[in-house]
Protein backbone atom coordinates (compact mmCIF):
# COMPACT_ATOMS: atom_id res chain seq x y z
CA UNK A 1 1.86 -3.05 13.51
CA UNK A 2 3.75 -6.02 12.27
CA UNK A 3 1.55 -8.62 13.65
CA UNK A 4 -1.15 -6.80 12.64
CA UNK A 5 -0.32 -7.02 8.96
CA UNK A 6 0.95 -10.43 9.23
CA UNK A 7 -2.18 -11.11 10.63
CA UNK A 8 -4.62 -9.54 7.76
CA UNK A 9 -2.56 -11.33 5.34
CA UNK A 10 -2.75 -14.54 6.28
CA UNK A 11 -6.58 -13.64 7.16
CA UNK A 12 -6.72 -12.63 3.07
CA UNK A 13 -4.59 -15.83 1.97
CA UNK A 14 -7.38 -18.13 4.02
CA UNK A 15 -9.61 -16.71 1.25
CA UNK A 16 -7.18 -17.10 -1.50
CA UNK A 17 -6.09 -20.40 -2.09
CA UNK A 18 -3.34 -21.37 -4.13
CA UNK A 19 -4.02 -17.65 -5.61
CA UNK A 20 -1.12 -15.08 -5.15
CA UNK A 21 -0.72 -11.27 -6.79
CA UNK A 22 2.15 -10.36 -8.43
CA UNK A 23 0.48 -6.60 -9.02
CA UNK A 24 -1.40 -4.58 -6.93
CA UNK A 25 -3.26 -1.77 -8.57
CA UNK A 26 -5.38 1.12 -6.52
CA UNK A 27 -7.65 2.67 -8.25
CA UNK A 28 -8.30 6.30 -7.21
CA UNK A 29 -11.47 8.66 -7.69
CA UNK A 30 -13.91 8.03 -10.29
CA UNK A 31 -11.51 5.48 -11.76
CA UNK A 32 -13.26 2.35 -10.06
CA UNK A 33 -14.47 1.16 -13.29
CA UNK A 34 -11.17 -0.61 -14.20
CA UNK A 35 -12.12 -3.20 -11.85
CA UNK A 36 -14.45 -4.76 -14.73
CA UNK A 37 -11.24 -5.59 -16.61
CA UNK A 38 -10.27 -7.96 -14.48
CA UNK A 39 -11.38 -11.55 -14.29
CA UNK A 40 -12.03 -11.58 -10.58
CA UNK A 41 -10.98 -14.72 -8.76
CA UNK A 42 -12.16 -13.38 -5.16
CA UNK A 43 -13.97 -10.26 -4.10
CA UNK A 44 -13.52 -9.16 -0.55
CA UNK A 45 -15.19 -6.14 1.07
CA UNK A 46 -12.87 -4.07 3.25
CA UNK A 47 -15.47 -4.22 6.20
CA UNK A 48 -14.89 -8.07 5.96
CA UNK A 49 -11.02 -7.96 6.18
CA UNK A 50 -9.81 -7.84 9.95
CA UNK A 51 -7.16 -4.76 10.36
CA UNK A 52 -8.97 -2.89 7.44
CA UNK A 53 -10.50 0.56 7.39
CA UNK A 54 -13.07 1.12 5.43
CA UNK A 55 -13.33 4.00 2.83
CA UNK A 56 -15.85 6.77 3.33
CA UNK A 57 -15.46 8.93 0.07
CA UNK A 58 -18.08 8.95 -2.89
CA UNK A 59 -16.30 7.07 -5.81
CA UNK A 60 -14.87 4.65 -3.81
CA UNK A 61 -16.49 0.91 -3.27
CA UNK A 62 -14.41 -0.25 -0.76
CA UNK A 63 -13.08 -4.10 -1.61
CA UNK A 64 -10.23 -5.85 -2.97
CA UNK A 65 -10.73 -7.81 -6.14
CA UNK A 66 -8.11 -10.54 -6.63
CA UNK A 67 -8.00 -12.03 -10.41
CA UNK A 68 -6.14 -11.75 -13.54
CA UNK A 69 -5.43 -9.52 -16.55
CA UNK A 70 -3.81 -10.58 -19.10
CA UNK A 71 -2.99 -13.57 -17.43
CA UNK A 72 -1.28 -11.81 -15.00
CA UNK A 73 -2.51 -12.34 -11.07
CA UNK A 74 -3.68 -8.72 -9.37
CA UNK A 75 -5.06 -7.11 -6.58
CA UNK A 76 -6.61 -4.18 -7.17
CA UNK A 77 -8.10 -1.72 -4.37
CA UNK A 78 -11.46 -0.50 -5.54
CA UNK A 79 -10.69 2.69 -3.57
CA UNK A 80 -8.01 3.67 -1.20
CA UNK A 81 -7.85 5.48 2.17
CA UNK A 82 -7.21 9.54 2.64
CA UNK A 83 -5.31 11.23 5.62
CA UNK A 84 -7.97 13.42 5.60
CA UNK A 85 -10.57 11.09 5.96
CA UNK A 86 -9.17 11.11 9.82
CA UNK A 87 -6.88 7.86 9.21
CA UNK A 88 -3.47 7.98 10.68
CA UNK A 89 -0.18 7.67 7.95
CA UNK A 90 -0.26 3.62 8.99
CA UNK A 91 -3.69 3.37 8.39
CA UNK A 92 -3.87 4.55 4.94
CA UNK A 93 -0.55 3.01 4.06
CA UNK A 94 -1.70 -0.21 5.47
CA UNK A 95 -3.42 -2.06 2.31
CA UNK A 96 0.09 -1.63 0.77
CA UNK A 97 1.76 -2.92 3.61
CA UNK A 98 -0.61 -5.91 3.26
CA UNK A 99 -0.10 -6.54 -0.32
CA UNK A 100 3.31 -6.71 -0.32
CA UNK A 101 3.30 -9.96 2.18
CA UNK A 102 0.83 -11.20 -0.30
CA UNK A 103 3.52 -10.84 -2.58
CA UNK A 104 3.05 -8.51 -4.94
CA UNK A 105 6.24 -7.51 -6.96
CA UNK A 106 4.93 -4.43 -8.56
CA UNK A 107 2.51 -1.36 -7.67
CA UNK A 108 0.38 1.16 -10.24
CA UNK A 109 -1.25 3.73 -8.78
CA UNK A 110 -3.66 6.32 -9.75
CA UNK A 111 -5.68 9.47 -9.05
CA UNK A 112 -7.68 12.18 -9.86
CA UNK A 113 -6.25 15.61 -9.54
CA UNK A 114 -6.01 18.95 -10.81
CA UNK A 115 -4.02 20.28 -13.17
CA UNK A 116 -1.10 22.61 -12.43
CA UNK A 117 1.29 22.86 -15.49
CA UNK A 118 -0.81 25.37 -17.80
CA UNK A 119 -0.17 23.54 -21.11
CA UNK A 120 -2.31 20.67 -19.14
CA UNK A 121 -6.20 20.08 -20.34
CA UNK A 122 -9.11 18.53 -18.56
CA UNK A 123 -8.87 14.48 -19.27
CA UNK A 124 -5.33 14.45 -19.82
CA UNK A 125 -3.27 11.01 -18.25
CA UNK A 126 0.14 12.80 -16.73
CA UNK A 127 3.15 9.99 -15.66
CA UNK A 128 4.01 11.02 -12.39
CA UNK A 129 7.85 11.01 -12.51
CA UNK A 130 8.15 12.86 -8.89
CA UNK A 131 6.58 13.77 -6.34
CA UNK A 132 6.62 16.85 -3.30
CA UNK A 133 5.15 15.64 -0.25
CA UNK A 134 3.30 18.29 1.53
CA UNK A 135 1.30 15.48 4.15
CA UNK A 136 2.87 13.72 7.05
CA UNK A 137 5.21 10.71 6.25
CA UNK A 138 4.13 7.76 6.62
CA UNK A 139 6.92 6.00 7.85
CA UNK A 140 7.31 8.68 10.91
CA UNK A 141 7.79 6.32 14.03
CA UNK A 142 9.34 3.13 14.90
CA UNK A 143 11.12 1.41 11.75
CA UNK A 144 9.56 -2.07 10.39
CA UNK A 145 13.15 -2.88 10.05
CA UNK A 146 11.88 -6.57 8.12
CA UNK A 147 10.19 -4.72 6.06
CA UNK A 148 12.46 -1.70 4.70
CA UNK A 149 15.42 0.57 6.36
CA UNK A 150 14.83 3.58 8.26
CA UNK A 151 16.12 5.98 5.93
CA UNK A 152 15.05 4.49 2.49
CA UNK A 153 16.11 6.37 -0.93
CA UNK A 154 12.91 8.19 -2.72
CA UNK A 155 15.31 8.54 -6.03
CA UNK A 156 13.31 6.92 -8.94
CA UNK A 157 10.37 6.55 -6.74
CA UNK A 158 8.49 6.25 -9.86
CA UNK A 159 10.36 3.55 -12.03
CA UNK A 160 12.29 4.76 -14.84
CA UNK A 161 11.86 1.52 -16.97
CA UNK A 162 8.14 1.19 -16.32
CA UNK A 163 7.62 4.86 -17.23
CA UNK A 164 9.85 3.76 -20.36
CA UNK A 165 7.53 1.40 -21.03
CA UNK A 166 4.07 3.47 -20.77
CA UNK A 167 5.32 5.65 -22.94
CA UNK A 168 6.30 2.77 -25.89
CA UNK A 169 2.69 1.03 -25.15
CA UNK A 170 0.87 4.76 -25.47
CA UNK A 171 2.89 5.60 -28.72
CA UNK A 172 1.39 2.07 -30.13
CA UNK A 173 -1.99 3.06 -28.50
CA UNK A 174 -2.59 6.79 -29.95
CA UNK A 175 -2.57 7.92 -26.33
CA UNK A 176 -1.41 11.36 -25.23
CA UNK A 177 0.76 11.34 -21.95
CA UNK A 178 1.79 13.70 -19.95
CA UNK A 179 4.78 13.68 -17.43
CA UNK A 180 5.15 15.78 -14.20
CA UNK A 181 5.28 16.02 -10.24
CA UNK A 182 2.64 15.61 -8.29
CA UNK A 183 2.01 17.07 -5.38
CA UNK A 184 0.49 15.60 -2.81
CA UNK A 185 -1.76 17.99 0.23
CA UNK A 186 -4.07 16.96 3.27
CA UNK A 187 -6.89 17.84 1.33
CA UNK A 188 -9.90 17.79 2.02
CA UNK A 189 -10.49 21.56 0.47
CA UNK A 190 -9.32 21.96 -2.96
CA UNK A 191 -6.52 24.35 -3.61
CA UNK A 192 -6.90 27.78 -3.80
CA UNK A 193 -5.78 29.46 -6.49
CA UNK A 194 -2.65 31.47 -4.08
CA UNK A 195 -1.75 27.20 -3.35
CA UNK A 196 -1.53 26.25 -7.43
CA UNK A 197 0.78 29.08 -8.31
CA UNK A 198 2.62 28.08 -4.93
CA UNK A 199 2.96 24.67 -6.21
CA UNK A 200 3.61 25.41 -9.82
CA UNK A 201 6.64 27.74 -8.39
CA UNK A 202 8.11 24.85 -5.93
CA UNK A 203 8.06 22.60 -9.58
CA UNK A 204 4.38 21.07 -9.32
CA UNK A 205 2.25 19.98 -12.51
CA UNK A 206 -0.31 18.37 -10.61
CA UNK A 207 -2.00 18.22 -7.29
CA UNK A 208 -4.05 15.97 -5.40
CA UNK A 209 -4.58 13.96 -1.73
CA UNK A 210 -3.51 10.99 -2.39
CA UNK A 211 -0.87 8.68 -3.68
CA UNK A 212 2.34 9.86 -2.05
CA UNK A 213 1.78 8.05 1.15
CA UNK A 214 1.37 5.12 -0.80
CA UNK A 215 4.49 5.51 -2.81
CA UNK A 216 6.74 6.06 0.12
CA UNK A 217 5.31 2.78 1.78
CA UNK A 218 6.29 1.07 -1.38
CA UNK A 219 9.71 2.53 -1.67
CA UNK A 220 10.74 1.53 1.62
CA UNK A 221 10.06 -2.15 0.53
CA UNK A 222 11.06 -1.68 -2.41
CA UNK A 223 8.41 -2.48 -4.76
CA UNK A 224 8.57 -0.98 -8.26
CA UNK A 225 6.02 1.50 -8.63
CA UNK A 226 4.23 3.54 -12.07
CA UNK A 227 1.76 6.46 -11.35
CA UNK A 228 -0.96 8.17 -13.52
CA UNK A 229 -2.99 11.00 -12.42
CA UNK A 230 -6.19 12.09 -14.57
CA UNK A 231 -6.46 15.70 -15.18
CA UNK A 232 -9.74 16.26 -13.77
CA UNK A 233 -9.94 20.31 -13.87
CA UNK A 234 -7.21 23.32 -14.35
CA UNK A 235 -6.62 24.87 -11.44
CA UNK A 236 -5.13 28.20 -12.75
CA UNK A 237 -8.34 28.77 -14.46
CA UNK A 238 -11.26 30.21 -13.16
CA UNK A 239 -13.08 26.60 -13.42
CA UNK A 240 -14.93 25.88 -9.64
CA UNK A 241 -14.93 22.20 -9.89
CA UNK A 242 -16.57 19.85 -7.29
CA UNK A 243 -16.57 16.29 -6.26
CA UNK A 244 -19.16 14.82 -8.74
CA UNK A 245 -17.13 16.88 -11.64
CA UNK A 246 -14.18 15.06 -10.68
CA UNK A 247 -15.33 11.86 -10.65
CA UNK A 248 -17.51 12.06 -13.70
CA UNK A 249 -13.96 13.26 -15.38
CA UNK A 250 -11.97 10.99 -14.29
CA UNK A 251 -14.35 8.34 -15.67
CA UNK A 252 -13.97 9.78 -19.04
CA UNK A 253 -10.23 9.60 -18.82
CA UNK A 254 -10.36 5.64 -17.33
CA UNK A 255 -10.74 3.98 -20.41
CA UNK A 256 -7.51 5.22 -21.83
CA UNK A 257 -5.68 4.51 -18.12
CA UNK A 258 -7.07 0.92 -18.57
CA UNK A 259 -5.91 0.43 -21.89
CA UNK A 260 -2.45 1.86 -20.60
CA UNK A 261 -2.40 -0.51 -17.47
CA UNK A 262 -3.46 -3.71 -18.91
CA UNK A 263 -0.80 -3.44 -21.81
CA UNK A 264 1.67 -2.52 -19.35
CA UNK A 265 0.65 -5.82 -17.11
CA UNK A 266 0.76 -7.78 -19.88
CA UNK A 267 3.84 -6.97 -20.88
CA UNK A 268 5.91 -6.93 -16.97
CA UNK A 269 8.88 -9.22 -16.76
């Protein structure tokens, strides 16, 4: 596995340059659109990139876009990679894996996902401070001992002094946040109703089927990371919500998650 993302890397710096992240940004459901923002440098399609899988969910494009915001060098994934999708924990883990040897120093994450916490609405941004991990881990198996430790700490898994920051640049914005845990399923069925009030009584405000696997990776090389889901529906209601209604939402919210993510980028050490 260690060759093998030693080997995409230097496969993705051949196409590079002299060009290296310092951010890497994915971009969940419906929230693709974020990608304008940045003045590409180099577009490459996952199907191009040896290693890669390639994403099979609506919403999701499929390439890496390498440029700048704010003057600041990114990567962003125009869509990421589900468990449920039939990818193994390395698989979807491994663009993150990836980035890091590119040399990113920083990762924001998003997603769309529906809305535990009752005083939640439908296009609301929620910080994800925590997270309860209901998938497998990601870093079950051997240990990529260069890479991290085999027991790494998931305390302030979602960085304390970026979240301090989000919520200075939304104050200056006009932009609502919310803040809660996430918590992160298998998917692909959306929760029953029985699964939110389970999650809302284990201390969930949001669920989804994404992100977590992600985070860990990132923890256990210790890469800052800052999370926003969009509140696409409220899933103690009697709303029936689909795939289309949760993409169309989440574009909606993505103007205010851009705004929040390029002042953020802007303003990283």
């Amino acid at each position: 596995m260690l060759e093998e993302i030693k080997n995409t890397a230097a496969f993705i710096r051949s196409r590079l340059g002299e060009f290296r992240p310092e951010v890497g940004i994915v971009l969940g459901t419906g929230l693709g659109d974020f990608a304008d923002r940045i003045a590409a440098h180099t577009i490459i399609d996952y199907k191009e990139i040896p290693g890669f899988p390639v994403s099979t969910v609506e919403g999701h494009k499929g390439r890496l876009i390498f440029g700048e915001i704010g003057g600041r060098r990114v990567v962003a994934m125009q869509g990421r990679f589900h468990y449920y999708e039939g990818y193994t924990m390395q698989q979807v883990t491994f663009p993150i894996r990836v980035m890091q040897q590119l040399g990113i120093r920083y990762l924001f994450v998003s997603n769309a996902s529906g809305g535990i916490n009752t005083s939640f609405r439908t296009g609301d941004l929620m910080v994800i401070t925590d997270h309860i991990n209901l998938m497998p881990n990601p870093l079950i198996g051997p240990n990529l001992a260069e890479l991290g430790p085999r027991f790494p700490d998931m305390h302030n898994c979602y960085d304390r002094e970026l979240i301090a920051a989000a919520t200075r640049i939304a104050e200056e914005e006009g932009i609502k946040l919310q803040y809660g845990v996430y918590v992160g399923g298998t998917g692909p069925t959306f929760e029953t109703q029985a699964e939110y009030r389970y999650f809302k009584a284990i201390g969930g405000d949001a669920a989804g089927m994404s992100t977590v696997p992600e985070v860990i990776v990132a923890r256990h090389m210790s890469i800052p990371v800052f999370g926003v889901s969009v509140i696409t529906n409220c899933g103690l209601s009697d709303e029936v919500g689909d795939h289309e209604d949760v993409q169309r939402q989440g574009r909606k919210a993505g103007a205010k998650m851009q705004t929040l993510f390029i002042r953020m980028i802007e303003n990283l050490k």
